[in-house]
N, C-alpha and C. Protein backbone atom coordinates (compact mmCIF):
# COMPACT_ATOMS: atom_id res chain seq x y z
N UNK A 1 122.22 57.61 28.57
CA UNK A 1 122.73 57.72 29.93
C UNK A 1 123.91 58.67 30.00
N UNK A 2 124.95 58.44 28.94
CA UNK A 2 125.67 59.55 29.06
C UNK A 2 125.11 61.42 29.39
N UNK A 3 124.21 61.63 28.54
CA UNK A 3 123.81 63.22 28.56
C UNK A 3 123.40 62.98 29.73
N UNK A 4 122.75 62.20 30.91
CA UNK A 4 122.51 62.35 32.42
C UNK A 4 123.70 62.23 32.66
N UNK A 5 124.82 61.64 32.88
CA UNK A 5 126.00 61.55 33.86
C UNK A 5 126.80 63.20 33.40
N UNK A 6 126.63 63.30 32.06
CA UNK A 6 127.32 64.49 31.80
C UNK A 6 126.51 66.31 32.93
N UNK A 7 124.90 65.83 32.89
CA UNK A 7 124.15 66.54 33.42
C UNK A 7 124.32 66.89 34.87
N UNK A 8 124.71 65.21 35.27
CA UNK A 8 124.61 65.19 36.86
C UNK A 8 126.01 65.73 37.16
N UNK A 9 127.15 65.47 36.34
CA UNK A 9 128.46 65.97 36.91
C UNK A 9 128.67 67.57 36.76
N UNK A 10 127.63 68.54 35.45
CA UNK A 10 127.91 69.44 35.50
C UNK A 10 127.47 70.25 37.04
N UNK A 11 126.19 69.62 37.08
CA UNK A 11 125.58 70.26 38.70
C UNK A 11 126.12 69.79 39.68
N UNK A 12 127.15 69.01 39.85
CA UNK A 12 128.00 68.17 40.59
C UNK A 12 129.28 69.67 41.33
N UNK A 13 129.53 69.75 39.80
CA UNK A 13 130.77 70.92 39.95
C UNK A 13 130.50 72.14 40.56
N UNK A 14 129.13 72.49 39.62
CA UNK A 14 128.42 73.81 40.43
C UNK A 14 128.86 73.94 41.83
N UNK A 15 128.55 73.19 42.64
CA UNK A 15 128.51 72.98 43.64
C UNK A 15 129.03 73.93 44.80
N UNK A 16 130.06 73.31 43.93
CA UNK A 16 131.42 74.44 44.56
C UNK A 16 132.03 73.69 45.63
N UNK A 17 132.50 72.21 45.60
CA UNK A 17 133.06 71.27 46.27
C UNK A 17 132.46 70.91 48.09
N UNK A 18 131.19 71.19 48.08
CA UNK A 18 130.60 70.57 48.98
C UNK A 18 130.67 69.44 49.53
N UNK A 19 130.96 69.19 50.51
CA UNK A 19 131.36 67.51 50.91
C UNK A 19 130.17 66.66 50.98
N UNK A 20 129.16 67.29 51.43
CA UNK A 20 127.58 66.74 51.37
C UNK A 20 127.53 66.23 49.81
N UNK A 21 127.52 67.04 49.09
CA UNK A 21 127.45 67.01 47.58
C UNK A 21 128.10 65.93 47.32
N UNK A 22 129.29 65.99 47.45
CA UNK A 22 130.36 64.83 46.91
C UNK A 22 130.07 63.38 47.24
N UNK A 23 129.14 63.17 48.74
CA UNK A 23 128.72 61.69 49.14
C UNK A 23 127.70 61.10 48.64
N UNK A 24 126.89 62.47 48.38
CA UNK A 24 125.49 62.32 47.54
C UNK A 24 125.95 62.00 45.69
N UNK A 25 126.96 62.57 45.46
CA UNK A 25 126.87 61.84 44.05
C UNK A 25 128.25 60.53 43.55
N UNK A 26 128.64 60.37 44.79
CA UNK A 26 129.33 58.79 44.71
C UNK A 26 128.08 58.05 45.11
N UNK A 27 127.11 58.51 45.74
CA UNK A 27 126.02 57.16 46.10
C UNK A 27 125.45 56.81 45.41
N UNK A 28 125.12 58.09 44.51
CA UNK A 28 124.27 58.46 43.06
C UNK A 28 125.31 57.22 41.80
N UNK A 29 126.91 57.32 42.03
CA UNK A 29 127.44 56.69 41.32
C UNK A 29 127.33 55.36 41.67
N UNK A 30 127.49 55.43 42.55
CA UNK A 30 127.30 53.40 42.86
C UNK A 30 126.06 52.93 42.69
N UNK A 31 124.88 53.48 42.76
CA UNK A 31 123.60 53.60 42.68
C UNK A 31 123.50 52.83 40.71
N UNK A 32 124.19 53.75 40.59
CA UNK A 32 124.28 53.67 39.06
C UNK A 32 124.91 52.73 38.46
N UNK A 33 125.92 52.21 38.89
CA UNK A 33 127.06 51.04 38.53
C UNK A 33 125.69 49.66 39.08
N UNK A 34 125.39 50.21 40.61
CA UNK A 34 124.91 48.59 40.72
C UNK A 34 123.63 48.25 39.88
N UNK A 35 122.68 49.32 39.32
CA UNK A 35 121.70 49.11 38.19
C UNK A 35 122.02 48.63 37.19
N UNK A 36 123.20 49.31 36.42
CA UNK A 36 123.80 48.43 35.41
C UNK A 36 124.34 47.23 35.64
N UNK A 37 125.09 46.75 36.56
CA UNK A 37 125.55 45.39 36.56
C UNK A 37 123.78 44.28 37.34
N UNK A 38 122.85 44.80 37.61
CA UNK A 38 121.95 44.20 37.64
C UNK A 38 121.15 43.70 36.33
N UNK A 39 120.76 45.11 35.81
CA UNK A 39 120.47 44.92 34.50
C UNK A 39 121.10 44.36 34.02
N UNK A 40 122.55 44.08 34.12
CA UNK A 40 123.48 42.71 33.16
C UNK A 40 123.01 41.37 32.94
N UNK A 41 122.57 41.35 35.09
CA UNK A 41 122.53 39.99 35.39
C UNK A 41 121.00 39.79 34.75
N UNK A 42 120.12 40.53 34.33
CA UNK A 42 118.60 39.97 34.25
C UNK A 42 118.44 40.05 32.70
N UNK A 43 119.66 40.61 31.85
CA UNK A 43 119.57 39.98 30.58
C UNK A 43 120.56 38.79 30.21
N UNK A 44 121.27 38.25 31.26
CA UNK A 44 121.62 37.51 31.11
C UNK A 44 120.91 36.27 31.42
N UNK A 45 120.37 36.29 32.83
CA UNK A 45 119.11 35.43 33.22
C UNK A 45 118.40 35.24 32.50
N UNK A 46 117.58 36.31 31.48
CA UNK A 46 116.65 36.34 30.46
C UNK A 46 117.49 35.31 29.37
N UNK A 47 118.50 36.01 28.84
CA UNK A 47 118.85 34.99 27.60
C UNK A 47 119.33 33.51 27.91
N UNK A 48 119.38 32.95 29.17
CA UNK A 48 119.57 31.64 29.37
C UNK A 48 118.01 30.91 30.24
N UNK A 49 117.06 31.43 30.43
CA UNK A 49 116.05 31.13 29.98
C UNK A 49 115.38 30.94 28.86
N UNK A 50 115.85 31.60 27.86
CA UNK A 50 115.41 31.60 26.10
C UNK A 50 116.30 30.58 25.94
N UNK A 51 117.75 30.43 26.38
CA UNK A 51 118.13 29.12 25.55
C UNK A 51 117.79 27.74 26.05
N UNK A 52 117.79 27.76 27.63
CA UNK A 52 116.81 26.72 27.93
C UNK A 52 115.41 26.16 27.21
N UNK A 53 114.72 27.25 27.19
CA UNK A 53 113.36 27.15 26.33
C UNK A 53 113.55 26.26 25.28
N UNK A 54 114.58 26.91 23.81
CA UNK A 54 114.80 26.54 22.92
C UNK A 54 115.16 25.18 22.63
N UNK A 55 116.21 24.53 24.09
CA UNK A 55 116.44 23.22 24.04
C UNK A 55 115.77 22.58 24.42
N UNK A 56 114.38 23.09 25.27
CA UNK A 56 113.59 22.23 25.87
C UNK A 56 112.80 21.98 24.46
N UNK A 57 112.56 23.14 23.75
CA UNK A 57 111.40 22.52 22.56
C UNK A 57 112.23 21.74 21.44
N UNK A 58 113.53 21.74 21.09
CA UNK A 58 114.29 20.83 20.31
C UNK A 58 113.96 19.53 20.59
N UNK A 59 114.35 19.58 22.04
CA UNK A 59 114.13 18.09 22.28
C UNK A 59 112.61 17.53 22.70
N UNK A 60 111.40 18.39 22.78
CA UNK A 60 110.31 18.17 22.41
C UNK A 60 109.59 17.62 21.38
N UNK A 61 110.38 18.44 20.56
CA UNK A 61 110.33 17.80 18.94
C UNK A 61 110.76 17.04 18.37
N UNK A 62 111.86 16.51 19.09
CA UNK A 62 112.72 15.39 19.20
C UNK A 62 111.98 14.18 18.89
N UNK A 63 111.33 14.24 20.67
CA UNK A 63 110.88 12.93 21.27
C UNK A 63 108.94 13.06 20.78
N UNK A 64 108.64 13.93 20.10
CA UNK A 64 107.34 13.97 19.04
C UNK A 64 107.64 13.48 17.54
N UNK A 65 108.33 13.42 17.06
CA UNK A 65 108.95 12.70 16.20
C UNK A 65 109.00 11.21 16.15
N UNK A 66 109.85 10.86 17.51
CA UNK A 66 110.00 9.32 17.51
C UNK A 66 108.76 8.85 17.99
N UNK A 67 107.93 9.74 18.66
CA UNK A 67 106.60 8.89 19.39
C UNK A 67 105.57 8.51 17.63
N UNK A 68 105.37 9.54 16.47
CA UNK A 68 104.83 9.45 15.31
C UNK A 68 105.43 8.39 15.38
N UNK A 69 106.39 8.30 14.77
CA UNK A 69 107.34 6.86 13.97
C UNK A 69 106.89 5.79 14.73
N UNK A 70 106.83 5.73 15.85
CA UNK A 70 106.34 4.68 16.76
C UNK A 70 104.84 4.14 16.49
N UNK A 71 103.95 5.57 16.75
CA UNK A 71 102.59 5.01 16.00
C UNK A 71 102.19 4.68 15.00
N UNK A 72 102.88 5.45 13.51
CA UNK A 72 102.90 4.82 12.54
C UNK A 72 103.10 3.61 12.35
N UNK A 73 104.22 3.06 13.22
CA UNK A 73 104.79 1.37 13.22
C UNK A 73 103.81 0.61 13.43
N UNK A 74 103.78 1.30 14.61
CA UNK A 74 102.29 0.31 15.66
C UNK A 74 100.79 0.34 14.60
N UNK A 75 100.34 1.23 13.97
CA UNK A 75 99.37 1.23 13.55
C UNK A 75 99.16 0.03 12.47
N UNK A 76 99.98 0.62 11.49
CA UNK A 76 100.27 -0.55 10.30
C UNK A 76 100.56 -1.76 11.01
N UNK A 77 101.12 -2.51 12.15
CA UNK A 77 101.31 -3.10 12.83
C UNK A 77 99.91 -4.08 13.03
N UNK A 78 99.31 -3.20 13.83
CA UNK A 78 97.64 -3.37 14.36
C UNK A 78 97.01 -3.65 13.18
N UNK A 79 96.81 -3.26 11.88
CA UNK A 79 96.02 -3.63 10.47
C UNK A 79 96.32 -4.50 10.18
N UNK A 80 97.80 -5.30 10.27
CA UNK A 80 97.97 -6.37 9.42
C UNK A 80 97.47 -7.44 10.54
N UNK A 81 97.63 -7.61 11.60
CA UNK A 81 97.58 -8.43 12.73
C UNK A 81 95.44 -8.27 12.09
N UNK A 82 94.98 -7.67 12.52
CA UNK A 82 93.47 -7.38 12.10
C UNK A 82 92.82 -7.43 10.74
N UNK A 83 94.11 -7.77 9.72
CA UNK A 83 93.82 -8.28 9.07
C UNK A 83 93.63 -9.87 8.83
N UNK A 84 94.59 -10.35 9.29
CA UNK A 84 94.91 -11.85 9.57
C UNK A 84 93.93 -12.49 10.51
N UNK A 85 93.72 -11.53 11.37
CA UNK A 85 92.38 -11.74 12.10
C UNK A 85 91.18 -12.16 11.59
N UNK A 86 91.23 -11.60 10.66
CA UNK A 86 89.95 -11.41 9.78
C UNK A 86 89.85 -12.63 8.85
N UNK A 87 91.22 -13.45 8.83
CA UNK A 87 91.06 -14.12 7.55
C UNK A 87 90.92 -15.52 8.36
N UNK A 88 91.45 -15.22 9.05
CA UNK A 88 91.48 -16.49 10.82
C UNK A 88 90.23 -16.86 10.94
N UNK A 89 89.12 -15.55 11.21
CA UNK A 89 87.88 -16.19 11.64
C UNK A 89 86.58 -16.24 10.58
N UNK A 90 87.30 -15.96 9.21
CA UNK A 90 86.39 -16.41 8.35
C UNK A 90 86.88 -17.93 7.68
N UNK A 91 88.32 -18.37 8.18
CA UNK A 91 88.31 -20.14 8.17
C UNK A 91 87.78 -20.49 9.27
N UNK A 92 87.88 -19.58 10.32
CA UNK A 92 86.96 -21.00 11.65
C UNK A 92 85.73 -20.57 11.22
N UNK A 93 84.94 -19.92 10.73
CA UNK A 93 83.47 -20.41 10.16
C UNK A 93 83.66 -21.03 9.43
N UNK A 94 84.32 -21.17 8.47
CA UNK A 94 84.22 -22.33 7.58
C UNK A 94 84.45 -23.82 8.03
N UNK A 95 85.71 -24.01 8.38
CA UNK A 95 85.66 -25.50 9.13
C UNK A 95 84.68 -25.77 10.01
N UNK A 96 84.15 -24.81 10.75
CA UNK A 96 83.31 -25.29 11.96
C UNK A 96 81.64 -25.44 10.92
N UNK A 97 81.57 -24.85 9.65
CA UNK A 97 80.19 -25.02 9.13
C UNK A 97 80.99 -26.69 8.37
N UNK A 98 81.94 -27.06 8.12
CA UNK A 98 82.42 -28.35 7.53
C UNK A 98 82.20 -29.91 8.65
N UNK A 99 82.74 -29.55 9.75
CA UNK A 99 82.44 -29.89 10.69
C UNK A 99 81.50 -30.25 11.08
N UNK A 100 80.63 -29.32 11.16
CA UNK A 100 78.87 -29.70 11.23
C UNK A 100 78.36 -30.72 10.77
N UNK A 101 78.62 -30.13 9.26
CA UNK A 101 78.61 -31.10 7.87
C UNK A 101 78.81 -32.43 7.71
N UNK A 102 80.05 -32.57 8.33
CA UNK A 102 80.33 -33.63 8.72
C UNK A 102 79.99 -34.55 9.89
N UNK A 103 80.02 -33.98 10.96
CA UNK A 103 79.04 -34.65 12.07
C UNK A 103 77.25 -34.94 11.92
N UNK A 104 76.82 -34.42 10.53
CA UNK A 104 75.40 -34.59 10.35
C UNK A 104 75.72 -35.68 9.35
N UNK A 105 76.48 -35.98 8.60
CA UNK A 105 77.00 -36.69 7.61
C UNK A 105 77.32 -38.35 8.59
N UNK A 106 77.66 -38.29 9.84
CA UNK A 106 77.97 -39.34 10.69
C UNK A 106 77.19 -39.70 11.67
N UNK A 107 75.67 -38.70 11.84
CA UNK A 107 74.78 -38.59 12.47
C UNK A 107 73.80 -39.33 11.34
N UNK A 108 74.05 -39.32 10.35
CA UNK A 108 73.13 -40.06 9.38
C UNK A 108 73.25 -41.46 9.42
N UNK A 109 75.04 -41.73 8.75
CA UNK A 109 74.99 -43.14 8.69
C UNK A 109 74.84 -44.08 9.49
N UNK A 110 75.14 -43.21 11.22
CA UNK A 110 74.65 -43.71 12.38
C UNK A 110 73.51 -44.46 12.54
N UNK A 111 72.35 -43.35 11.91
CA UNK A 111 71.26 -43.78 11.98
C UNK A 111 70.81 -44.87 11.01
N UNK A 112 71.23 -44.63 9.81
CA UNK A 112 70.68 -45.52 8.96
C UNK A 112 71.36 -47.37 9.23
N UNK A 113 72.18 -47.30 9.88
CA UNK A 113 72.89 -48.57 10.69
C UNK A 113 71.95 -49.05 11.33
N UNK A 114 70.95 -48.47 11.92
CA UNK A 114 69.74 -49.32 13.07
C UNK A 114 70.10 -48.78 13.79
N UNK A 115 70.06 -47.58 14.30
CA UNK A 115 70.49 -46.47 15.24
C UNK A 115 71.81 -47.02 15.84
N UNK A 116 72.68 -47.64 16.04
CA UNK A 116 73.86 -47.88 16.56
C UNK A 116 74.69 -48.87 15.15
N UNK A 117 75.44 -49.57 15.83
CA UNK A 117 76.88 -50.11 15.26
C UNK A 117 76.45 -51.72 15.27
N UNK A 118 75.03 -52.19 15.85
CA UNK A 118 75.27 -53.67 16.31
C UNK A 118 74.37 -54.05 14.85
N UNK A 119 74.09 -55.13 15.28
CA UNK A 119 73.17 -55.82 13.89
C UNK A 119 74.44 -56.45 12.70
N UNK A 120 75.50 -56.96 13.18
CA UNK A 120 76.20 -58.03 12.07
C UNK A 120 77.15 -56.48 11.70
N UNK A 121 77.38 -55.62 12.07
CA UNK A 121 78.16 -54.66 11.08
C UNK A 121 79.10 -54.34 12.28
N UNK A 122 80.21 -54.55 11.72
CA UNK A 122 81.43 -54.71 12.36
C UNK A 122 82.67 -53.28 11.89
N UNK A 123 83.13 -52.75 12.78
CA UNK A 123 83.67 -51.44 12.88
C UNK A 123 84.77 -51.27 12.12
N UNK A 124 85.66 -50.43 11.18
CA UNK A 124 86.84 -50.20 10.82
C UNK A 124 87.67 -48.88 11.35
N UNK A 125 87.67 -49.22 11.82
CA UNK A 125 88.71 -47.23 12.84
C UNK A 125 87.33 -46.63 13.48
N UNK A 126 86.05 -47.32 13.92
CA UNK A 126 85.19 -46.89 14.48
C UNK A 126 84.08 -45.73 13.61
N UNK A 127 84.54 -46.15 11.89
CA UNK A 127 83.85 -45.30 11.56
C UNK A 127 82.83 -45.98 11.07
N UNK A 128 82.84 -46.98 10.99
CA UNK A 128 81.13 -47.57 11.01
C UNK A 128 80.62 -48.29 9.47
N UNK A 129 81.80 -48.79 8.59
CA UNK A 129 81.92 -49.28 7.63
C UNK A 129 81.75 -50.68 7.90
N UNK A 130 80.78 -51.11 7.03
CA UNK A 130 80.80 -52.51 6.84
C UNK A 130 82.11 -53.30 6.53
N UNK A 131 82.77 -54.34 7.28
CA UNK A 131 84.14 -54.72 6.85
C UNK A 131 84.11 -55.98 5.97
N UNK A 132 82.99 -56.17 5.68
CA UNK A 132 82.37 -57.28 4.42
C UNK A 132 82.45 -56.23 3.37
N UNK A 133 82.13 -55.30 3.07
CA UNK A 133 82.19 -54.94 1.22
C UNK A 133 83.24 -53.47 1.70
N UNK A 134 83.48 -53.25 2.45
CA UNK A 134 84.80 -51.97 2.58
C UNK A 134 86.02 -52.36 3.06
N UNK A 135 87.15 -51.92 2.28
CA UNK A 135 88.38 -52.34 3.05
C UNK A 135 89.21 -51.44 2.91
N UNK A 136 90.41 -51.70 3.30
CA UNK A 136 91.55 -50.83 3.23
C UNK A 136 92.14 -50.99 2.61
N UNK A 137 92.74 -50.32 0.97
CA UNK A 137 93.76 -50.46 0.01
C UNK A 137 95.08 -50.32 0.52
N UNK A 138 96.00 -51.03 -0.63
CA UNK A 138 97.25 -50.53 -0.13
C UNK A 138 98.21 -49.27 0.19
N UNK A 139 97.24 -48.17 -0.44
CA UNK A 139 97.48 -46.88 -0.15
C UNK A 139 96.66 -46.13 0.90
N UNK A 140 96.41 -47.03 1.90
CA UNK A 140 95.86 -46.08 3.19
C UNK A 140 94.48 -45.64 2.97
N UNK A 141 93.74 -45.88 1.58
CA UNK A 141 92.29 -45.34 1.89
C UNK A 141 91.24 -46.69 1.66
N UNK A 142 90.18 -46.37 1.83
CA UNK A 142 88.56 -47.18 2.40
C UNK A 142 88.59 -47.39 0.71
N UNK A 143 88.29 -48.71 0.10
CA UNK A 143 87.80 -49.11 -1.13
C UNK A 143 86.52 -50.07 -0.80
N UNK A 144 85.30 -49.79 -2.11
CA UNK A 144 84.38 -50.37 -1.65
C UNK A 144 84.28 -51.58 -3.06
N UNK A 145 84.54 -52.51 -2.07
CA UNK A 145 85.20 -53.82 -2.71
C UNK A 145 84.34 -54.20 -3.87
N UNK A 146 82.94 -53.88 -3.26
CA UNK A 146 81.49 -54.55 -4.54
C UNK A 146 81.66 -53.15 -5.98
N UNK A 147 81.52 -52.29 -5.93
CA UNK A 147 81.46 -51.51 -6.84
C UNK A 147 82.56 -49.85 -7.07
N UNK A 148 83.21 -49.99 -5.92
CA UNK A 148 84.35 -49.01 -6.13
C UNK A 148 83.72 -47.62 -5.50
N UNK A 149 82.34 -47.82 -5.02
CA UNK A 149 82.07 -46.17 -4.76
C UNK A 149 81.45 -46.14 -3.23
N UNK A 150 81.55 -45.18 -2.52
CA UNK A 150 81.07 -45.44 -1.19
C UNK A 150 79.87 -45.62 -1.23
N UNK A 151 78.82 -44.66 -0.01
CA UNK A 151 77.89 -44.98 -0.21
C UNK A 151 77.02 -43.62 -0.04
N UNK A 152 77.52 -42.79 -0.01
CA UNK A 152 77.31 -41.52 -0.28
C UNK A 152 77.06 -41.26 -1.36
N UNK A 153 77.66 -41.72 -2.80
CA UNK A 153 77.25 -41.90 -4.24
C UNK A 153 78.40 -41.16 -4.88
N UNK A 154 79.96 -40.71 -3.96
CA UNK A 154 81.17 -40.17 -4.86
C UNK A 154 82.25 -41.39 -4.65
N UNK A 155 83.21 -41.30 -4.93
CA UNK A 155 84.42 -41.87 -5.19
C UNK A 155 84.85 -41.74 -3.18
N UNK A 156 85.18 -43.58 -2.83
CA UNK A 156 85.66 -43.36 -1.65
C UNK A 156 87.05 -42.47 -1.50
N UNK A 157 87.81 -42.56 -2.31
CA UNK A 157 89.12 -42.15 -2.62
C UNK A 157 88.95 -40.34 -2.08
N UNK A 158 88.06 -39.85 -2.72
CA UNK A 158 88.29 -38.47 -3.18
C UNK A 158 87.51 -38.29 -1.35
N UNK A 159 86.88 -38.53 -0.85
CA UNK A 159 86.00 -38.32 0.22
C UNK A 159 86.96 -38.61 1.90
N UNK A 160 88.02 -39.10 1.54
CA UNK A 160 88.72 -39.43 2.62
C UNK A 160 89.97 -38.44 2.23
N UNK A 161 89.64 -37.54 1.23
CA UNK A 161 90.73 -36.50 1.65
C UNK A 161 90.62 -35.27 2.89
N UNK A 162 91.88 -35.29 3.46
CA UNK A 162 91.67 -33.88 4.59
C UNK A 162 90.92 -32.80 3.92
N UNK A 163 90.37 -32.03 4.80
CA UNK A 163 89.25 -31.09 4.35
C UNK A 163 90.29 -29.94 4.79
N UNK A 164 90.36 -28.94 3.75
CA UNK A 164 91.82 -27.35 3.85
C UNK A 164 90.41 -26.49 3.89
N UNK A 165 90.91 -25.37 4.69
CA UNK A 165 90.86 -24.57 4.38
C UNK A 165 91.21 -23.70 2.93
N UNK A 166 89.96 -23.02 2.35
CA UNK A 166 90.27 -22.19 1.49
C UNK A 166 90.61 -20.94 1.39
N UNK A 167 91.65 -20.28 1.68
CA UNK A 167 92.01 -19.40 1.86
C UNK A 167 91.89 -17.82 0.79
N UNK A 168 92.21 -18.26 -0.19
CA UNK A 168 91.48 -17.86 -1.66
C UNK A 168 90.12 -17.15 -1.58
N UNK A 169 88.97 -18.04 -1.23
CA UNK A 169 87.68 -17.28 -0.89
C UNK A 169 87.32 -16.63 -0.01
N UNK A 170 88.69 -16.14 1.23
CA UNK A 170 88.67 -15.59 2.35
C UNK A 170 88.64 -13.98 2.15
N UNK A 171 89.07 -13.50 1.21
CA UNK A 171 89.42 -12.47 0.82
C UNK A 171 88.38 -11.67 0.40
C-alpha cells in the first residue's frame, strides 16, 4: 500500500495545486483510512468468532466426556443389575419347580388318606399327619413315634427342613 500512496501523492503534486484535485485525493484519503479501519473491524470480528468457536468445542468436549463416563457407569450398571436378574429367575424356576414338587407330594398324601382328612385321622398344623403314630418333638419337628421315619421312606427330621435356594448351581 505504501508504493500506491507514494504513487497517488506523486500524481497528486503533478497537479500543480488544483483545488478539484486536492478534494478528490482527501476523499481518496478517507476512502482509504475508512477501508483500513474496516478491515480492522472484520479481522477482528473474524478472530472472535474463531475464539468463540474454540470455546464452544472445548466445552463440547467437555460435556462428551462426562456424557462417556456417564454411559460407561450406566452400562456396567445395567450388566450387573441383568446379571442378578438372571440369577433371580433361575431361583424362581427352581422354587416354583420345588413347589410343584411339593404340592404333588401333598396332592398324594391327600389322596392316599381316602381322598380327604376324615376316616379317624385327625390333623396336626393341617398337614394331614396321623396324631396317633406322629408327634411333635421337643425341638419343633414331626417324629414318627412307631419307627422314627416318615412315610415317604427318609428321616422326618431332615424333610421338615426349609427348602434354600441354591445359588451355587445358578451360575
Amino acid at each position: 500500500m505504501a508504493s500506491s500512496i507514494s504513487t497517488y501523492r506523486s500524481s497528486s503534486s503533478s497537479d500543480g495545486g488544483n483545488p478539484n484535485a486536492v478534494a478528490v485525493d482527501e476523499r481518496k484519503r478517507k476512502r482509504m483510512l475508512s477501508n483500513r479501519e474496516s478491515a480492522r473491524r472484520s479481522r477482528m470480528r473474524k478472530q472472535k468468532h474463531i475464539d468463540d468457536l474454540t470455546a464452544q468445542i472445548n466445552q463440547l468436549s467437555s460435556d462428551n466426556r462426562q456424557i462417556l463416563t456417564s454411559l460407561t457407569v450406566t452400562s456396567q450398571l445395567h450388566m450387573k443389575i441383568q446379571a442378578e436378574n438372571s440369577i433371580l429367575t433361575a431361583q424362581m424356576a427352581e422354587l416354583s419347580s420345588r413347589l410343584e414338587s411339593l404340592n404333588e407330594i401333598v396332592d398324594l398324601v391327600t389322596t392316599t388318606n381316602g381322598g380327604g382328612f376324615g376316616g379317624g385321622v385327625d390333623l396336626i398344623d393341617g398337614c394331614g399327619f396321623d396324631d396317633r403314630t406322629v408327634g411333635i418333638s421337643s425341638d419343633g419337628y414331626y417324629d414318627d413315634m412307631i419307627n422314627g421315619v416318615n412315610h415317604w421312606g427318609g428321616s422326618v427330621y431332615y424333610s421338615n427342613q426349609p427348602i434354600m435356594a441354591n445359588d451355587i448351581n445358578m451360575y
